[in-house]
PDB file of N, CA and C in Angstrom:
ATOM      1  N   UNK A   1     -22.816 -87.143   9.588  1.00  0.00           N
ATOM      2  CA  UNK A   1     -23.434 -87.441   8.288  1.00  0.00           C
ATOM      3  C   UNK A   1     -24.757 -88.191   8.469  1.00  0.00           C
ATOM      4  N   UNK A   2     -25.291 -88.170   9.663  1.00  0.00           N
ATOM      5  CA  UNK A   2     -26.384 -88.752   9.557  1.00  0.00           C
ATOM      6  C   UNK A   2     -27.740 -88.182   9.151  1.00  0.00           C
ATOM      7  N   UNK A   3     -27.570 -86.416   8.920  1.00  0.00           N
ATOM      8  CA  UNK A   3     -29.078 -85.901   8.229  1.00  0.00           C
ATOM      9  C   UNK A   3     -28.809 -86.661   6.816  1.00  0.00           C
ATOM     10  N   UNK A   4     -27.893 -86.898   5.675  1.00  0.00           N
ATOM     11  CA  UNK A   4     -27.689 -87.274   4.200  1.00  0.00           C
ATOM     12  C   UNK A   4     -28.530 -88.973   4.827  1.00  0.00           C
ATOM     13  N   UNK A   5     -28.525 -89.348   5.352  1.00  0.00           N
ATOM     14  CA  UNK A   5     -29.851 -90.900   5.465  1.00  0.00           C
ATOM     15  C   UNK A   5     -31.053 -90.442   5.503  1.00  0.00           C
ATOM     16  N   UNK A   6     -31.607 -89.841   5.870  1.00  0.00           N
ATOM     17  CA  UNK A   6     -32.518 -89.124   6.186  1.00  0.00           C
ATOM     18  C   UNK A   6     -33.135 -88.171   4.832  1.00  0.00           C
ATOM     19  N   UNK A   7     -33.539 -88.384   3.620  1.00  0.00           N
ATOM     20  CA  UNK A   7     -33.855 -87.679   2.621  1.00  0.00           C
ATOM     21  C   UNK A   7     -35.312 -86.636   2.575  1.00  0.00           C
ATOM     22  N   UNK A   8     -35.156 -85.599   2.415  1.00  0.00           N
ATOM     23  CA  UNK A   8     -36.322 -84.567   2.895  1.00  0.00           C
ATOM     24  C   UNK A   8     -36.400 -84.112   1.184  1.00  0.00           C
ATOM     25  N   UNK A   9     -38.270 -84.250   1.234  1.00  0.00           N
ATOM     26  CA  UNK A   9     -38.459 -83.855   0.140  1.00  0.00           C
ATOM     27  C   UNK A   9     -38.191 -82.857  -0.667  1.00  0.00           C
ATOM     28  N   UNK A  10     -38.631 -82.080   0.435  1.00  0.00           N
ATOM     29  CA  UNK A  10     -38.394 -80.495   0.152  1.00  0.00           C
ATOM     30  C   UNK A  10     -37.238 -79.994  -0.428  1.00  0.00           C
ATOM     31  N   UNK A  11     -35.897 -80.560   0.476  1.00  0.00           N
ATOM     32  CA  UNK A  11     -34.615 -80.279   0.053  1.00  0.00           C
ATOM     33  C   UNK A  11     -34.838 -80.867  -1.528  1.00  0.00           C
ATOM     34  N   UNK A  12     -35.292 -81.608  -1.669  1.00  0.00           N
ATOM     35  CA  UNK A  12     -34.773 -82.304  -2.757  1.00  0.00           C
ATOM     36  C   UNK A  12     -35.608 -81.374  -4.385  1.00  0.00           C
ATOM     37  N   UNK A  13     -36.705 -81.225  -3.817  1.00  0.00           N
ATOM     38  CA  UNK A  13     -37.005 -80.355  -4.908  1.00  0.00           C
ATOM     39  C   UNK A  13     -36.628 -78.998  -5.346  1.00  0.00           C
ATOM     40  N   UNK A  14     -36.326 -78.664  -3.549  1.00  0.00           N
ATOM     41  CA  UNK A  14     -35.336 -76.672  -3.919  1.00  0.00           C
ATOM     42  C   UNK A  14     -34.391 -77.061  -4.768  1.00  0.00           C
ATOM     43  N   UNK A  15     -33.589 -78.390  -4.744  1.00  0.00           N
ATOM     44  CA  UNK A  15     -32.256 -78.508  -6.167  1.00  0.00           C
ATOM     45  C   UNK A  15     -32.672 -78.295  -7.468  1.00  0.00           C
ATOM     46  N   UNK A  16     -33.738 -79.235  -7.565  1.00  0.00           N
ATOM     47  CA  UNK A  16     -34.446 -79.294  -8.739  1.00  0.00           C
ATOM     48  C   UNK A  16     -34.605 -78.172  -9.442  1.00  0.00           C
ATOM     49  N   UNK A  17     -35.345 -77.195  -8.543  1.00  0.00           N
ATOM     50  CA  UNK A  17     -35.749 -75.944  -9.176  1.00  0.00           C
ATOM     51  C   UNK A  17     -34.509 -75.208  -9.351  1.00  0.00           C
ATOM     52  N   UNK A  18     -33.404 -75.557  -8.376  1.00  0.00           N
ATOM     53  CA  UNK A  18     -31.900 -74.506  -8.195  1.00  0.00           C
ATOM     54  C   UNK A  18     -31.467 -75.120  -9.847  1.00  0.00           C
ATOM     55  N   UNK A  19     -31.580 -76.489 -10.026  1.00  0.00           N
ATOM     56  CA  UNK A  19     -31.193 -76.493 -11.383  1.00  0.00           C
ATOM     57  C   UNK A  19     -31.304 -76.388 -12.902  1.00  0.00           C
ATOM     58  N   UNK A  20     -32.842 -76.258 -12.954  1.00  0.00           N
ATOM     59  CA  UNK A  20     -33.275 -75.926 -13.538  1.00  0.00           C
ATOM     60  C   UNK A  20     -33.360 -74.086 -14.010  1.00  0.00           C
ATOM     61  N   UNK A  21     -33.425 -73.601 -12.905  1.00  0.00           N
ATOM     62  CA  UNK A  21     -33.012 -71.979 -12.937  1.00  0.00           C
ATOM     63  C   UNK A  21     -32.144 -71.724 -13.509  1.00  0.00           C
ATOM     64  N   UNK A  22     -30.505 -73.006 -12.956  1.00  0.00           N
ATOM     65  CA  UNK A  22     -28.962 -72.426 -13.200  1.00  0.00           C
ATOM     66  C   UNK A  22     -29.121 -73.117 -14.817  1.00  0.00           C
ATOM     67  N   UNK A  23     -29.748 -73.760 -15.532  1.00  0.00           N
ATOM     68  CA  UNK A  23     -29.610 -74.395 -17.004  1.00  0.00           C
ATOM     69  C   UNK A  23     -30.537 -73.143 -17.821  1.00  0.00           C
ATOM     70  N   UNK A  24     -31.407 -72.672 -17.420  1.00  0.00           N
ATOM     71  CA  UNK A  24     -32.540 -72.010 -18.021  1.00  0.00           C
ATOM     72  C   UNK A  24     -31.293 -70.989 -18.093  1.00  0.00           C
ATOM     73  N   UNK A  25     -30.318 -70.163 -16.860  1.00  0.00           N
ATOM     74  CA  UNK A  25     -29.953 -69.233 -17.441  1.00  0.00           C
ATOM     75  C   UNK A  25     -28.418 -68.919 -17.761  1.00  0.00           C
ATOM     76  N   UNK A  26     -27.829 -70.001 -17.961  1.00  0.00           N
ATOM     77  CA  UNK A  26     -27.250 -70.349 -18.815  1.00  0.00           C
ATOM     78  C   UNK A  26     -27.149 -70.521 -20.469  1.00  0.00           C
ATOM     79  N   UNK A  27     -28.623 -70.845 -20.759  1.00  0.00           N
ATOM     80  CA  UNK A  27     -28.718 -71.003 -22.459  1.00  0.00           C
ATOM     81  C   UNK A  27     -29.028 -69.545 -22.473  1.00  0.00           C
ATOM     82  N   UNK A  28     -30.016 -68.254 -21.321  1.00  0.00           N
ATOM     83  CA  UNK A  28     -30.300 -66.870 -21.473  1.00  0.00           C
ATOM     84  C   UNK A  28     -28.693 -66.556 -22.569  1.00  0.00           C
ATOM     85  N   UNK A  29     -28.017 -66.936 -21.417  1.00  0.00           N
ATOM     86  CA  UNK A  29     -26.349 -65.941 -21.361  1.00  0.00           C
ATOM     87  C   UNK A  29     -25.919 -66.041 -22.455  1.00  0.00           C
ATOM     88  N   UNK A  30     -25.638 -67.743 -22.541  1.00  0.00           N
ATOM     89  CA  UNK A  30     -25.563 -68.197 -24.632  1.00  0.00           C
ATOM     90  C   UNK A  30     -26.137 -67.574 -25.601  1.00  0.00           C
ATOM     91  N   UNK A  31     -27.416 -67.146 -25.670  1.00  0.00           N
ATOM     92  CA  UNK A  31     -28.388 -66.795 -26.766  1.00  0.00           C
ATOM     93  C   UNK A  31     -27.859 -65.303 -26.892  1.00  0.00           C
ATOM     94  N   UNK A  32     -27.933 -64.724 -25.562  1.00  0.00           N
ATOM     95  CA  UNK A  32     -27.313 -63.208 -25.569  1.00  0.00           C
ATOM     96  C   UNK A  32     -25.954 -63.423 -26.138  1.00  0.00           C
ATOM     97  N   UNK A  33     -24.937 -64.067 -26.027  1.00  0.00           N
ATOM     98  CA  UNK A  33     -23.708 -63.777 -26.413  1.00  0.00           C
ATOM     99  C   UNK A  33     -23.608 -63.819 -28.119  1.00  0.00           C
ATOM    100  N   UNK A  34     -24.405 -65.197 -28.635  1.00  0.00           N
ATOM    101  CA  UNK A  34     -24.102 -65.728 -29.625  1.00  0.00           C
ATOM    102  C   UNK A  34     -25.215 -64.483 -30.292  1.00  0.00           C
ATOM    103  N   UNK A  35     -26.046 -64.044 -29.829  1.00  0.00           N
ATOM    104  CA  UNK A  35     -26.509 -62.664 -30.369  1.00  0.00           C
ATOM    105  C   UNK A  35     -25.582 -61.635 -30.603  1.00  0.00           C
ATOM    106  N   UNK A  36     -25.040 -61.410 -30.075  1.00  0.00           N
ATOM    107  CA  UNK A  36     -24.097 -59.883 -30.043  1.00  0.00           C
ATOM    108  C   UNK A  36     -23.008 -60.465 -30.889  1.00  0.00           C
ATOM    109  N   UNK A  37     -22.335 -61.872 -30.674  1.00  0.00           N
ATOM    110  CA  UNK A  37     -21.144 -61.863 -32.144  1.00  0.00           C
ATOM    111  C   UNK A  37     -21.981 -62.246 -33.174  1.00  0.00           C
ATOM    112  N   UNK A  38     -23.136 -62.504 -33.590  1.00  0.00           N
ATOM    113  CA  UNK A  38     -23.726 -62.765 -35.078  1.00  0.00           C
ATOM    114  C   UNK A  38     -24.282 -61.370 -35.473  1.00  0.00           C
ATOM    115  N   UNK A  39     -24.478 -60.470 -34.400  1.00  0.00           N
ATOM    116  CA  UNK A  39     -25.183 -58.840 -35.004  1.00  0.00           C
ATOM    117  C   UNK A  39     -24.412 -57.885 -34.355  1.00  0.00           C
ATOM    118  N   UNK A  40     -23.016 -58.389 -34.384  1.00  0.00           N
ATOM    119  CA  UNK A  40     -22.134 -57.060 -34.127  1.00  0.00           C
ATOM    120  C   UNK A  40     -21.449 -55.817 -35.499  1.00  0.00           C
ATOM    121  N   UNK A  41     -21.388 -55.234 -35.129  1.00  0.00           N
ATOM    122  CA  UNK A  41     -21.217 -54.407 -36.225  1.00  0.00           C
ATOM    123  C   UNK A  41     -19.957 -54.575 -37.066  1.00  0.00           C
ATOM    124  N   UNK A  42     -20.070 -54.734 -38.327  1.00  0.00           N
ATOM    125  CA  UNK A  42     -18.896 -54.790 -39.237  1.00  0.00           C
ATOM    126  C   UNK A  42     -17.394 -53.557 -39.542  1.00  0.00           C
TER     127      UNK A  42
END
């Protein structure tokens, strides 16, 4: 466990962006779903 003392920027911003990606497409998936049950056909 001694690379986790050792903090690298880089790593730290690929999360950033990894999380920001995984939230951005997450609300995609929401908007699509909550689309299709508000304009599904009667």
């Amino acid at each position: 466990m001694a690379q986790d003392d050792r903090k690298d920027p880089h790593d730290e911003r690929q999360m950033w962006w990894w999380l920001a990606y995984f939230l951005f497409g997450i609300h995609i998936v929401a908007f699509v779903m909550i689309y299709a049950v508000t304009h599904a056909p009667k």
